[in-house]
Protein backbone atom coordinates (compact mmCIF):
# COMPACT_ATOMS: atom_id res chain seq x y z
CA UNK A 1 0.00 0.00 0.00
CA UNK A 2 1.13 3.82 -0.72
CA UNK A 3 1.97 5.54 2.57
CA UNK A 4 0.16 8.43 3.31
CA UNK A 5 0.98 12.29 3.08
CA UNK A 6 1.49 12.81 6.79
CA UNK A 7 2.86 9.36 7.89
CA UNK A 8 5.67 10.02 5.12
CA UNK A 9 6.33 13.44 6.33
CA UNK A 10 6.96 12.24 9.85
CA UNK A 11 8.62 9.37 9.43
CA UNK A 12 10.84 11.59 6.79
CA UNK A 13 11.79 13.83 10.12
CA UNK A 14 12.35 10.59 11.55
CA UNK A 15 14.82 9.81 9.27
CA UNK A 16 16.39 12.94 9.14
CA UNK A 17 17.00 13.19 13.03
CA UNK A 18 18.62 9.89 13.26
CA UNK A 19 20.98 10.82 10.35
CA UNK A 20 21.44 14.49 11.94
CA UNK A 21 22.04 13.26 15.60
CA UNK A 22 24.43 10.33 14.47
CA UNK A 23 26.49 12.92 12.70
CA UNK A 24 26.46 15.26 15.58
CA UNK A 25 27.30 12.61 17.88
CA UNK A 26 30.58 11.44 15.88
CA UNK A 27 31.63 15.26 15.60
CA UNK A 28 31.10 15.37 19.05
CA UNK A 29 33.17 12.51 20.15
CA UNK A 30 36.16 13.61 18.16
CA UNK A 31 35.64 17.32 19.46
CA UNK A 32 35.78 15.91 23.35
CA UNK A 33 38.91 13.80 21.92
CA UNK A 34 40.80 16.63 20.96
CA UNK A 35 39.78 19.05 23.68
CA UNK A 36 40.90 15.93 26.17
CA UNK A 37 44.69 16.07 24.05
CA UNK A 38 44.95 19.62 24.54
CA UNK A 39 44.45 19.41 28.11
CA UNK A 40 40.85 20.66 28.09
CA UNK A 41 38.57 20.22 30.87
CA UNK A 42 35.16 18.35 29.64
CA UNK A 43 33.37 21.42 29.09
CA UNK A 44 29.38 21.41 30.14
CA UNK A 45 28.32 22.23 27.11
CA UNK A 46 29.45 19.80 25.46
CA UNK A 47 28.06 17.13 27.32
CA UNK A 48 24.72 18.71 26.98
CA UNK A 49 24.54 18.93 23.52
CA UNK A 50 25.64 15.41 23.90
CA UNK A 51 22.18 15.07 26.15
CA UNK A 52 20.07 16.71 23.47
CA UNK A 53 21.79 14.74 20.59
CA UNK A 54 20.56 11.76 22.44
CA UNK A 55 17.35 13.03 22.98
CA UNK A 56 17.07 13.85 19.32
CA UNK A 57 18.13 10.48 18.04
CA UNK A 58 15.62 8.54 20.48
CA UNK A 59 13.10 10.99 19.01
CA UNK A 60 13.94 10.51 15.50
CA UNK A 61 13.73 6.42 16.00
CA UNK A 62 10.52 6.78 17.54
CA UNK A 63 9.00 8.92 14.58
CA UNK A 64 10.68 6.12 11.77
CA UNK A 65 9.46 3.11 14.04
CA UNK A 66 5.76 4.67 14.80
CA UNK A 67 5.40 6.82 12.04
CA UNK A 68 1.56 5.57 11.19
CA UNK A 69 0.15 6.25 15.03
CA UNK A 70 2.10 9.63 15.33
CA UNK A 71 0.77 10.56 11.94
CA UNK A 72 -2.65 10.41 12.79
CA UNK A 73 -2.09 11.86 16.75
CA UNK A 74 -0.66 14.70 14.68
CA UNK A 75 -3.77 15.53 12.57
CA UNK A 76 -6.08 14.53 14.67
CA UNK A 77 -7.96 17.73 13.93
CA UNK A 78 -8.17 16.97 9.85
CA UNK A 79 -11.04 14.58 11.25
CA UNK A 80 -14.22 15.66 9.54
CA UNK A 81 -16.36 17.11 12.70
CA UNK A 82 -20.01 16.89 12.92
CA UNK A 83 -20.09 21.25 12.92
CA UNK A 84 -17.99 21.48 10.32
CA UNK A 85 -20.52 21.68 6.95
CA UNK A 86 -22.83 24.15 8.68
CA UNK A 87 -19.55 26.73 9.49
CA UNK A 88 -18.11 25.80 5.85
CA UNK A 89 -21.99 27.15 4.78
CA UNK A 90 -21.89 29.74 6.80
CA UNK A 91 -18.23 30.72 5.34
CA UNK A 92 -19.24 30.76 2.35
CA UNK A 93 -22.38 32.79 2.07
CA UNK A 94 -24.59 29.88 1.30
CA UNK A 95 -27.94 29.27 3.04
């Protein structure tokens, strides 16, 4: 079956944070490597971006692995409501 619109789209971000947050975390690793050879102190920041590289990667795997259910938490207000052909009427001038 064709995916749809919006469970492509997420699990697209999905995708895109794993890639993005793997890549951060290798730069990372060799940035802490070098500061260590240069005598630096482990700086805070770095471990937090560390933290939020994490974060980002659990995030991403989440949105590739439950892209369907996300999807539809996420547009949970395209659902066609009960009001909405009298306010569409009402938009629209007709009577």
């Amino acid at each position: 079956g064709i995916m749809k619109t919006p469970t492509l789209i997420v699990r697209l971000v999905g995708l895109y944070l794993l890639v993005t947050c793997s890549v951060g975390l290798m730069q990372l690793k060799k940035a802490q490597a070098m500061a260590s050879q240069f005598g630096g102190a482990n700086m805070p920041a770095m471990s937090d971006l560390g933290v939020y590289l994490w974060l980002g990667l659990g995030a991403g795997l989440a949105a590739t692995l439950f892209a369907g259910p996300l999807a539809r938490i996420l547009t949970f207000d395209s659902e066609p409501r009960e009001s909405s052909p009298d306010f569409e009427d009402q938009l629209l001038g007709r009577k």
